[in-house]
N, C-alpha and C. Protein backbone atom coordinates (compact mmCIF):
# COMPACT_ATOMS: atom_id res chain seq x y z
N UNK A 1 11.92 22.99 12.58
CA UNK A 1 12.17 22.04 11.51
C UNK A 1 11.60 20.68 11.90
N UNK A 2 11.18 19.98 10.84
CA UNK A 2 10.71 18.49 11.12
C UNK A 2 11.42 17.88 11.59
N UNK A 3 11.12 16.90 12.20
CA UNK A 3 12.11 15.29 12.37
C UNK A 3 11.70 14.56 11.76
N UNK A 4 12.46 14.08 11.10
CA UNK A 4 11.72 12.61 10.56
C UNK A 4 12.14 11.19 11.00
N UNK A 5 11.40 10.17 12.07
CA UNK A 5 11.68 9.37 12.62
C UNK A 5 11.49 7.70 11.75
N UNK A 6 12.57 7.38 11.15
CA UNK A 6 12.14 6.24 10.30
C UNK A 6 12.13 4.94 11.12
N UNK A 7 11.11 4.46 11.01
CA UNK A 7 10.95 2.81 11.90
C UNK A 7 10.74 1.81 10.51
N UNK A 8 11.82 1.27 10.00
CA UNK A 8 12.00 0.34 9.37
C UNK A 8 11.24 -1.29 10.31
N UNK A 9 10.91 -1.99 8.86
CA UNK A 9 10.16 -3.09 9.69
C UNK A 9 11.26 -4.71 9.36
N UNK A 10 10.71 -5.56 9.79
CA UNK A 10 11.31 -6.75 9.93
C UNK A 10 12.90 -6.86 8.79
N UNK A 11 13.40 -7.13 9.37
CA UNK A 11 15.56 -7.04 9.09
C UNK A 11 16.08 -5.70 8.67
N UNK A 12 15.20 -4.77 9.42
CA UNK A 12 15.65 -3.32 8.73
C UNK A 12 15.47 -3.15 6.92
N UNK A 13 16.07 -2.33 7.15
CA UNK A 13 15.68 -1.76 5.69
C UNK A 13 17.22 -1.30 4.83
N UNK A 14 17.61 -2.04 3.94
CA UNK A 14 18.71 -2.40 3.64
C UNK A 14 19.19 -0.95 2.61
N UNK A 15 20.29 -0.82 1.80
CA UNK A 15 20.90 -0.12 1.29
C UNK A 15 20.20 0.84 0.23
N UNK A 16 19.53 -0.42 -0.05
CA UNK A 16 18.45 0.06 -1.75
C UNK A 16 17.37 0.66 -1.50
N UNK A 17 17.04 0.40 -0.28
CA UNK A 17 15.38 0.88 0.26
C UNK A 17 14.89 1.80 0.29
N UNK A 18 13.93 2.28 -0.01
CA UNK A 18 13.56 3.53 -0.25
C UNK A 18 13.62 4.68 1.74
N UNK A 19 13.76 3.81 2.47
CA UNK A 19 13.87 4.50 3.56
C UNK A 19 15.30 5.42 3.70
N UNK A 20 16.54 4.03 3.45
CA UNK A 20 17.70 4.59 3.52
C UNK A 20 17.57 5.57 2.85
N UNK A 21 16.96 6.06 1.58
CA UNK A 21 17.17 7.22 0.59
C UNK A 21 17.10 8.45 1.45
N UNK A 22 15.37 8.41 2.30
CA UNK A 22 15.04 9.28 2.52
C UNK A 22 15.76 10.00 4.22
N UNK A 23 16.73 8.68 4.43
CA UNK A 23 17.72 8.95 5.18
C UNK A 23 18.58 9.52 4.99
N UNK A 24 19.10 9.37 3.56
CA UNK A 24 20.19 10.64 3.29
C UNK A 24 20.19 11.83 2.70
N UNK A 25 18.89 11.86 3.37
CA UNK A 25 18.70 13.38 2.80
C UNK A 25 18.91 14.28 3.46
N UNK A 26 19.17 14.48 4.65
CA UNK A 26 19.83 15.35 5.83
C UNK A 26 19.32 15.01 7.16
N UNK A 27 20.10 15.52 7.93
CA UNK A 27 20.58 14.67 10.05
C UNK A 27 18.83 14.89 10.06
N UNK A 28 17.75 15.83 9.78
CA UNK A 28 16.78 15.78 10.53
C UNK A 28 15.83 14.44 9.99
N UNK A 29 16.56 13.47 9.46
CA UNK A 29 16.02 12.30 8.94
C UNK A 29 17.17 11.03 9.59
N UNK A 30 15.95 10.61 10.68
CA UNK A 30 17.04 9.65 11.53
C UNK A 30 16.36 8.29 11.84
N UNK A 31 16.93 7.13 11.34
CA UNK A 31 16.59 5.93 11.59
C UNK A 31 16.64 5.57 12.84
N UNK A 32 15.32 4.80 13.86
CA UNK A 32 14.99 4.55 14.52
C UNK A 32 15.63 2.98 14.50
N UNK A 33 16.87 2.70 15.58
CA UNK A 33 17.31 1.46 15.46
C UNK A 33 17.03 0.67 16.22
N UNK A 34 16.40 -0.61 15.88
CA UNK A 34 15.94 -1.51 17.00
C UNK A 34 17.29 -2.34 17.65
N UNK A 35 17.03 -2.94 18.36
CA UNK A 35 18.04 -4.12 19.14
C UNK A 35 18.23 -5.30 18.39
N UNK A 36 16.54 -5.72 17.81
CA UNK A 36 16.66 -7.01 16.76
C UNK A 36 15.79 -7.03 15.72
N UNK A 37 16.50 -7.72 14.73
CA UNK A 37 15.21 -6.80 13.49
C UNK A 37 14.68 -7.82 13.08
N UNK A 38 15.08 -9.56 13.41
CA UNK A 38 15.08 -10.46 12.69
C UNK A 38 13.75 -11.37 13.55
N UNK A 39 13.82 -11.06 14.75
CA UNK A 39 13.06 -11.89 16.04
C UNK A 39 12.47 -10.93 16.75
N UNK A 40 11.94 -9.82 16.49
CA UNK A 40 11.31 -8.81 17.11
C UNK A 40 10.37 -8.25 18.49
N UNK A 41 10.60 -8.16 19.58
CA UNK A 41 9.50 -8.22 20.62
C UNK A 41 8.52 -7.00 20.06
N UNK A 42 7.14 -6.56 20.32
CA UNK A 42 6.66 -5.48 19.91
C UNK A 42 7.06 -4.52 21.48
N UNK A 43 7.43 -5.07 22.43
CA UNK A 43 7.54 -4.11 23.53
C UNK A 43 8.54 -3.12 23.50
N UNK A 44 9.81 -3.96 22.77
CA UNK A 44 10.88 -3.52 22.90
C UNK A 44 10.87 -2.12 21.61
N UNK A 45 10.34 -2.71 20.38
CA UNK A 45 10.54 -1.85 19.71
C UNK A 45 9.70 -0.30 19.68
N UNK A 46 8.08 -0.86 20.91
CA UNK A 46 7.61 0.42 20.79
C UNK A 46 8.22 1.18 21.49
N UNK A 47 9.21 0.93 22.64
CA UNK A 47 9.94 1.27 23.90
C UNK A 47 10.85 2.23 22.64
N UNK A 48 11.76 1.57 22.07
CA UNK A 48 13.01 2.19 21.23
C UNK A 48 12.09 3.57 20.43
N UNK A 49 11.17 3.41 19.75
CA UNK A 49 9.83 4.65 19.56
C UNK A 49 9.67 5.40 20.50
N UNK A 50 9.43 5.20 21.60
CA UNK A 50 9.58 6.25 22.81
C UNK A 50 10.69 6.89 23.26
N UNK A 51 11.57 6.28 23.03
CA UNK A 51 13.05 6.56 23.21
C UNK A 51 13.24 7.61 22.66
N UNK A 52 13.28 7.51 21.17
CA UNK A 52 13.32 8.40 19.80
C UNK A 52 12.83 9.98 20.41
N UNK A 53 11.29 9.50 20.57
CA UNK A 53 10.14 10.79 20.19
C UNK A 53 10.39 11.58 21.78
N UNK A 54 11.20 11.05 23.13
CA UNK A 54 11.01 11.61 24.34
C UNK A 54 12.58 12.65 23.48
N UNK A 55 13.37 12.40 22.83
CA UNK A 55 14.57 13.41 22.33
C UNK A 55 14.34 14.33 21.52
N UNK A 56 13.33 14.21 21.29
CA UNK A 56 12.43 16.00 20.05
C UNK A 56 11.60 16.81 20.66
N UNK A 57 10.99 17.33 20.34
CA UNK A 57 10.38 18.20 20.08
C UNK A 57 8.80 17.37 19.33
N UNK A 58 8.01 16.98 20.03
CA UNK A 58 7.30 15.70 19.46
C UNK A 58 6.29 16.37 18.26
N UNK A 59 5.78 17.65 18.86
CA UNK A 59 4.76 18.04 17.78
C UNK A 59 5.62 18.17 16.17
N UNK A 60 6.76 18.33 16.35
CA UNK A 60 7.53 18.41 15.20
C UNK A 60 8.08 17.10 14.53
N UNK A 61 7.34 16.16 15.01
CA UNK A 61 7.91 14.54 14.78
C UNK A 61 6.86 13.74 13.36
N UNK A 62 7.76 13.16 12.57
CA UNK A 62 6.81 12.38 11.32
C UNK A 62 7.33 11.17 11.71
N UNK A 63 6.57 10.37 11.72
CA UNK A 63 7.27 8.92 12.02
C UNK A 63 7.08 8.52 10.19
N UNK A 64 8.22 7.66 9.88
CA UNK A 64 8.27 7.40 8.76
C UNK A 64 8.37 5.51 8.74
N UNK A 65 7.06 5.00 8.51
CA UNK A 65 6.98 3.41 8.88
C UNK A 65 6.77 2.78 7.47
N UNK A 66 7.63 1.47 7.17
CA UNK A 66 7.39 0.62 6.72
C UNK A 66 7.22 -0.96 7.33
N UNK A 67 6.19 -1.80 6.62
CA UNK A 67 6.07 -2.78 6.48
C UNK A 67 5.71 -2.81 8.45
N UNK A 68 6.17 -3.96 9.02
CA UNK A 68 6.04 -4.40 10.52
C UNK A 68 6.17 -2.70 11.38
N UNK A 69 7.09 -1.71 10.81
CA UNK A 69 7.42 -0.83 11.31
C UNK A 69 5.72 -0.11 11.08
N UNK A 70 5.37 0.07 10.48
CA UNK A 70 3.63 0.58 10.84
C UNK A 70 2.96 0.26 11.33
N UNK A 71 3.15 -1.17 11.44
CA UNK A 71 2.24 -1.40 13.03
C UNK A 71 2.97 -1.29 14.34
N UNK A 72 3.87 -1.63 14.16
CA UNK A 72 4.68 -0.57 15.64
C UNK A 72 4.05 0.47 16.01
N UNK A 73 4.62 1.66 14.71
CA UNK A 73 3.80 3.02 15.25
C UNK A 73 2.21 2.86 15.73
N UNK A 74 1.08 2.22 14.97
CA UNK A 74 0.10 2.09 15.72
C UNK A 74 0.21 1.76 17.18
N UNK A 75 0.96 0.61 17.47
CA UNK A 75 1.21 0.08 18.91
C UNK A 75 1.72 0.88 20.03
N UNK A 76 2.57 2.13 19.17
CA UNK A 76 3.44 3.05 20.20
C UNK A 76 2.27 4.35 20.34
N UNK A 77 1.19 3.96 19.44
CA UNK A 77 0.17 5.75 19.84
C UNK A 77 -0.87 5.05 20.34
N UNK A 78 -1.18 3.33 20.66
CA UNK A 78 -1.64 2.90 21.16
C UNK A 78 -1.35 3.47 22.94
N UNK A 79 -0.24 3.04 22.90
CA UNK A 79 -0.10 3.17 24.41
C UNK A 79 0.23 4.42 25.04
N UNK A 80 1.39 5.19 24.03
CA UNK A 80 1.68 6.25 24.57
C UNK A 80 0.51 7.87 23.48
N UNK A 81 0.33 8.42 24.43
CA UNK A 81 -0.99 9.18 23.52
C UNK A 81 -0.25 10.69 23.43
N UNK A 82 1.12 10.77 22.91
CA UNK A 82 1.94 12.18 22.73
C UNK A 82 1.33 12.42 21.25
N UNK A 83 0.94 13.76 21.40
CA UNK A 83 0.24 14.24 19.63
C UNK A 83 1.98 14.61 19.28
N UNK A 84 2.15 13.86 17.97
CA UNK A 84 3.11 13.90 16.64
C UNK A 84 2.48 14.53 15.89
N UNK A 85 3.30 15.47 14.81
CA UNK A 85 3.03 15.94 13.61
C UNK A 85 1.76 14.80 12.74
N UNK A 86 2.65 13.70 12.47
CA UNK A 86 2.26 13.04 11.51
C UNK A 86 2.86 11.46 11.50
N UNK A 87 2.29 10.50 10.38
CA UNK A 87 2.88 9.48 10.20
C UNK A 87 2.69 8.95 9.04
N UNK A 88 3.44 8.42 7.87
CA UNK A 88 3.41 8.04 6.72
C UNK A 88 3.66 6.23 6.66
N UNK A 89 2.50 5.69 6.30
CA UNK A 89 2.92 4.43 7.29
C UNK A 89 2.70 3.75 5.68
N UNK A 90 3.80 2.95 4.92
CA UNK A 90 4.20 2.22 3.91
C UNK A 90 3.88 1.15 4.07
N UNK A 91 3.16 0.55 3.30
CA UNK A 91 2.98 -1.05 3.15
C UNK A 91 3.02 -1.43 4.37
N UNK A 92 1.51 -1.24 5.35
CA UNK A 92 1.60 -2.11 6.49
C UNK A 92 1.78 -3.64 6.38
N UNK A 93 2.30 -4.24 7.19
CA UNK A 93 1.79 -5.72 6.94
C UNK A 93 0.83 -6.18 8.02
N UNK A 94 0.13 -6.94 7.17
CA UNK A 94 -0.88 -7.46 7.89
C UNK A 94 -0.59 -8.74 8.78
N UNK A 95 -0.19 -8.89 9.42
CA UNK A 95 0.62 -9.59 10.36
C UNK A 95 -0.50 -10.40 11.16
N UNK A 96 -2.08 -10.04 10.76
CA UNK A 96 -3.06 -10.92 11.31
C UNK A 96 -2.89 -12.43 10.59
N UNK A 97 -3.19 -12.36 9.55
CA UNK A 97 -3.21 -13.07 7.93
C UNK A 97 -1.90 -14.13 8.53
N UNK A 98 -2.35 -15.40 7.98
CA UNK A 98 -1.48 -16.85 8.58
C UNK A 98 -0.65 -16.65 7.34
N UNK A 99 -0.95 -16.28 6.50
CA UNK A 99 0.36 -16.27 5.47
C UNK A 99 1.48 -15.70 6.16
N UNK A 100 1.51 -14.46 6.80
CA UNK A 100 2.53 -13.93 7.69
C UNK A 100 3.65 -15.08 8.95
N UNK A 101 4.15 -15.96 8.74
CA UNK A 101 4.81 -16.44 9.25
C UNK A 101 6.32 -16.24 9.93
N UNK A 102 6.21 -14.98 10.39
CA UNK A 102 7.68 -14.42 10.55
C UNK A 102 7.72 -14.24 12.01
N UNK A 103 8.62 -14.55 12.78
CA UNK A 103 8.89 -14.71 14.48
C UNK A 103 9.00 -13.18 14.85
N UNK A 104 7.58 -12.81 14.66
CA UNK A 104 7.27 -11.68 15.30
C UNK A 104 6.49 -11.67 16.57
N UNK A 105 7.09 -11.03 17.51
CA UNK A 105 5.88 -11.76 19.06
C UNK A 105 5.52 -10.26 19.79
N UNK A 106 4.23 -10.53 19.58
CA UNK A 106 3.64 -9.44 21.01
C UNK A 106 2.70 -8.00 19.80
N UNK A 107 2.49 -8.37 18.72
CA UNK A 107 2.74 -7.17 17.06
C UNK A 107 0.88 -7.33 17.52
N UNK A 108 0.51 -8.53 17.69
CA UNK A 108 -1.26 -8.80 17.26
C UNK A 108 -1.88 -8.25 18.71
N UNK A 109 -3.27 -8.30 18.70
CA UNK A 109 -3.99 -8.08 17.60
C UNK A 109 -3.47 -6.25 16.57
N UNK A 110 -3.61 -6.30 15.48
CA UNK A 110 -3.31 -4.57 15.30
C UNK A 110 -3.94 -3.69 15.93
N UNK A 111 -3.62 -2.66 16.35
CA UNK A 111 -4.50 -1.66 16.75
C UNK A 111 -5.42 -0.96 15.71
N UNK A 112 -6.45 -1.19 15.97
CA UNK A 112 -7.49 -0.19 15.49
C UNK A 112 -8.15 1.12 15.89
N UNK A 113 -7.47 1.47 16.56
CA UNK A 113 -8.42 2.91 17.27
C UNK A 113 -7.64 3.88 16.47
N UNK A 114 -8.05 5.09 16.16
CA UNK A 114 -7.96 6.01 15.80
C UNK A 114 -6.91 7.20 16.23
N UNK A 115 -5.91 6.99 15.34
CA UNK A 115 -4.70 7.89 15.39
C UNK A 115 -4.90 9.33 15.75
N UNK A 116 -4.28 9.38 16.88
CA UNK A 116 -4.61 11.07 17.28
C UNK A 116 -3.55 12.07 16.67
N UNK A 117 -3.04 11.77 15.12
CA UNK A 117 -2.48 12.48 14.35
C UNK A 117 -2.88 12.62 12.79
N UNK A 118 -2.15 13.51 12.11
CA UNK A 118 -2.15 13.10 10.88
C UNK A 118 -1.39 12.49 10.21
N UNK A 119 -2.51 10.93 9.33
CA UNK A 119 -1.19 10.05 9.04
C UNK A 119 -2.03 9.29 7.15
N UNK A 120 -1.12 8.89 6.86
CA UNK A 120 -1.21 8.30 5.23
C UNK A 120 -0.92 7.48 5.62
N UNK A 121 -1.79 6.14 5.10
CA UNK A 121 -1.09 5.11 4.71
C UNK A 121 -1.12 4.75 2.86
N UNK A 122 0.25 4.62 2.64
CA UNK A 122 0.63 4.16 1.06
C UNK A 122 0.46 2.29 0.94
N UNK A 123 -0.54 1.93 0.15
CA UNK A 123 -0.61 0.86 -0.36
C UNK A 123 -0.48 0.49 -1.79
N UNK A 124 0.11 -0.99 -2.06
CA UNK A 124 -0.07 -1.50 -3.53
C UNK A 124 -1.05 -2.23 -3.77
N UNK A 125 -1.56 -2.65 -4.86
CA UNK A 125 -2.89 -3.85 -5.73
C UNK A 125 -1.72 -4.84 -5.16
N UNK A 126 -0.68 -5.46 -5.07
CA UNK A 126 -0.31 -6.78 -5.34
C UNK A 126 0.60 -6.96 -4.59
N UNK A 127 0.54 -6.40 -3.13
CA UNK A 127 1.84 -6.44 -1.73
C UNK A 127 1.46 -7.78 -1.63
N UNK A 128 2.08 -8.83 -1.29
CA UNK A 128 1.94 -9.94 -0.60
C UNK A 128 1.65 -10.26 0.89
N UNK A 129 1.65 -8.78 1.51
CA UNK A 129 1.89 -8.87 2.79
C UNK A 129 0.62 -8.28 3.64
N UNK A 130 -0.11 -7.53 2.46
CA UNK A 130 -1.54 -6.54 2.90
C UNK A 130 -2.12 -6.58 1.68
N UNK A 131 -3.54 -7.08 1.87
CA UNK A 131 -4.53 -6.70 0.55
C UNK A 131 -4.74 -5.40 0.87
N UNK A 132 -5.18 -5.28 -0.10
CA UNK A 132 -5.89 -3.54 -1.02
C UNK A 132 -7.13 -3.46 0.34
N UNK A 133 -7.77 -4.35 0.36
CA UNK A 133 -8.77 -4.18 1.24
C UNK A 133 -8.41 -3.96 2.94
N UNK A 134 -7.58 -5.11 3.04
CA UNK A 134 -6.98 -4.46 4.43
C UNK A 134 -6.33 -3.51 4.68
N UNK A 135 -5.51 -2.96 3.63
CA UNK A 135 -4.86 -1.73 3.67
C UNK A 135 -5.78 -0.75 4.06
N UNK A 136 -7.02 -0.45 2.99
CA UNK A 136 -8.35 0.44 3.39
C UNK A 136 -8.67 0.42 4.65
N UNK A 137 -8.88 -0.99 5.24
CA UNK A 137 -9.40 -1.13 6.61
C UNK A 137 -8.88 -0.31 7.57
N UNK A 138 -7.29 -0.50 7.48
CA UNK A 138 -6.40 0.14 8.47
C UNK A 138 -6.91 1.66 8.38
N UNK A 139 -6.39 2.19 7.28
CA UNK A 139 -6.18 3.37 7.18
C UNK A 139 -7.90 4.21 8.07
N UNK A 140 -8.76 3.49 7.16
CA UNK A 140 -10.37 3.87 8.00
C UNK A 140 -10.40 3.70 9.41
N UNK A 141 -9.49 2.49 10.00
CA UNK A 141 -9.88 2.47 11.18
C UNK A 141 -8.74 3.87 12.12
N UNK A 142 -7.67 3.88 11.44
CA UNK A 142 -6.80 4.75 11.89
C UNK A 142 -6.83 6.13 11.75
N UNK A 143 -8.10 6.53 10.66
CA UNK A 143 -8.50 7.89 11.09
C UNK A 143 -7.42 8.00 9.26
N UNK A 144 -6.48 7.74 8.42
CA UNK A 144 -5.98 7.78 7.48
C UNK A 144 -6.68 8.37 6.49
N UNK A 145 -5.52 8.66 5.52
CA UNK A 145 -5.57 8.64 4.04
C UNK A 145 -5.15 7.69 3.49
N UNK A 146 -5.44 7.16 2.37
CA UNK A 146 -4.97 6.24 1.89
C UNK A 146 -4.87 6.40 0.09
N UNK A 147 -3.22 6.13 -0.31
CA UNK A 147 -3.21 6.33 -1.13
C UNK A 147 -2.50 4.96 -1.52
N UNK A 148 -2.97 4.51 -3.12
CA UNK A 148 -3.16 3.21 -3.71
C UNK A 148 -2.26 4.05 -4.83
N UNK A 149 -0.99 3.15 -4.33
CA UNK A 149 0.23 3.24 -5.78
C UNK A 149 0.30 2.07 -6.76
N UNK A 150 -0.84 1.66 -7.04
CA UNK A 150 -1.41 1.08 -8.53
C UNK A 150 -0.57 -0.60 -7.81
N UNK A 151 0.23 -0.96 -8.78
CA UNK A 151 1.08 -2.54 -9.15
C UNK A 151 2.35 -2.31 -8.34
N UNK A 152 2.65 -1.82 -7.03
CA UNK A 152 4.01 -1.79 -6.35
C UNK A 152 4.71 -2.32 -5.85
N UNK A 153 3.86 -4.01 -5.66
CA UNK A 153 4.62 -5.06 -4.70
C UNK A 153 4.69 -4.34 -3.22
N UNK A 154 6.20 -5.10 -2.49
CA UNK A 154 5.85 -4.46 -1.19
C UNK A 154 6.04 -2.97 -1.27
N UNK A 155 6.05 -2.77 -1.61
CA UNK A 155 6.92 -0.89 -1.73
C UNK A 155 8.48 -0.92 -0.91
N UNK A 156 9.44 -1.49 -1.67
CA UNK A 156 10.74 -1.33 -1.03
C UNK A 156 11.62 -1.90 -2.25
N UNK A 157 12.58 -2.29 -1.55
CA UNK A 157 13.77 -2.85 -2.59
C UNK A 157 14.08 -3.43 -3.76
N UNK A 158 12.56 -4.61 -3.53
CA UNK A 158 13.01 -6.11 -4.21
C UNK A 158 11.79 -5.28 -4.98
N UNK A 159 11.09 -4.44 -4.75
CA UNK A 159 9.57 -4.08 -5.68
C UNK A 159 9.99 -2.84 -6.70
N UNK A 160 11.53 -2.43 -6.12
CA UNK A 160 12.06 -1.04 -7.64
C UNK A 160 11.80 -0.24 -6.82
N UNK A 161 11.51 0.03 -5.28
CA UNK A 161 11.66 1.38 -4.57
C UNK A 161 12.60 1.68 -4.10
N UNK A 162 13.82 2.09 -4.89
CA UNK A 162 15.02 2.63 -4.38
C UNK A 162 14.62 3.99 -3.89
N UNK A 163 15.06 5.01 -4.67
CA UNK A 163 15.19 6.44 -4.98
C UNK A 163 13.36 7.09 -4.89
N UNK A 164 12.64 6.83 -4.22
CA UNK A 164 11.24 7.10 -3.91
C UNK A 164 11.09 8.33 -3.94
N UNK A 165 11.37 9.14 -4.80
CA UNK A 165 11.23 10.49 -4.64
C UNK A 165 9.31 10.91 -4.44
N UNK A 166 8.53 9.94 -5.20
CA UNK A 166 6.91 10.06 -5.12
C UNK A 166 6.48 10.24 -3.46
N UNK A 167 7.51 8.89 -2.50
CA UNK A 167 6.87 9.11 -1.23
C UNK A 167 7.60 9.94 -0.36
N UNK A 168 8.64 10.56 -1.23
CA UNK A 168 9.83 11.52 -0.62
C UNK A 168 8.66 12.86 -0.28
N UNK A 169 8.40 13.42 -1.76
CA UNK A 169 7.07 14.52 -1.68
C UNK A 169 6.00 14.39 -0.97
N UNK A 170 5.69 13.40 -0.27
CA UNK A 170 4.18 13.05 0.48
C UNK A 170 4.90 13.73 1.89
N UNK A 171 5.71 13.39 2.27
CA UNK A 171 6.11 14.12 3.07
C UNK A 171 5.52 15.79 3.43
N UNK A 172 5.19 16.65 2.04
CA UNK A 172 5.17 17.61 2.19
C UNK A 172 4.06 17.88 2.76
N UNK A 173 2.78 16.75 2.99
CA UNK A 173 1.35 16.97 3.30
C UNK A 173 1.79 17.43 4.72
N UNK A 174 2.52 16.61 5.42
CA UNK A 174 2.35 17.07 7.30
C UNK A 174 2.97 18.65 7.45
């Protein structure tokens, strides 16, 4: 059976979020909890990612990333090179981009090398946090798919992604 490892990004991922959903959908869907969600080290959290994936069964592992939490996972297959199932990486943020002003330390530069899994990244036309174009970038440089969910904002709470059943089914690709 799968695991599904959710790495929520900057203050976690709150009640409404389309992560929690896909959290209650049964135990083999388990949120990956950081120490701090608000002031983030990238060491610590790729460490808590290792933590996770050394307790499975790794080839059977989906990492399930939003927002800051997708570039984590890049950062954690950066360093550690265990082949995972897969990774579904939601509205990266582009955390290069000076608009990004959030006390995130140790996240830059992103990794660009090429994911030694199979992974999607889901983007919107009008995230505030990743253009359409950088979204592409990632996904090309990461070896991705990339699928463009039209007008979605960030893809979470405040954008109407409660009940995500669309990125619930993407799941079924890995």
């Amino acid at each position: 059976m799968t695991t599904y490892g959710i790495v929520p990004g900057l203050g976690n991922s709150g009640e409404l979020h389309w992560q929690t959903y896909f959290e209650e959908q049964g135990d083999h869907f388990i949120r990956i909890v950081q120490s701090e969600w608000d002031a983030p080290e990238c060491t610590d959290w790729v460490e808590t990612i290792q933590s996770f994936v050394k307790k499975c069964n790794s080839t059977d592992i989906v990492l399930i990333g939003h927002s800051l939490g997708c570039v984590t996972i890049a950062k954690w297959a950066e360093k550690y090179t265990i082949p995972i199932k897969g990774a579904l990486l939601v509205a990266p943020s582009d955390i290069e981009n000076p608009v990004y002003q959030f006390p995130a330390k140790g996240f830059t530069p992103i990794p660009l090398n090429r994911l030694a899994f199979k992974s999607i990244v889901v983007a919107s036309e009008n995230d505030p946090w990743v253009s359409m174009e950088r979204a592409q970038f990632f996904a090309d440089q990461w070896g991705a798919e990339l699928i463009n969910i039209g007008m979605g904002g960030h893809i979470n709470a405040v954008s109407g992604h409660h009940k995500w059943d669309f990125g619930l089914n993407l799941l079924d690709r890995f």
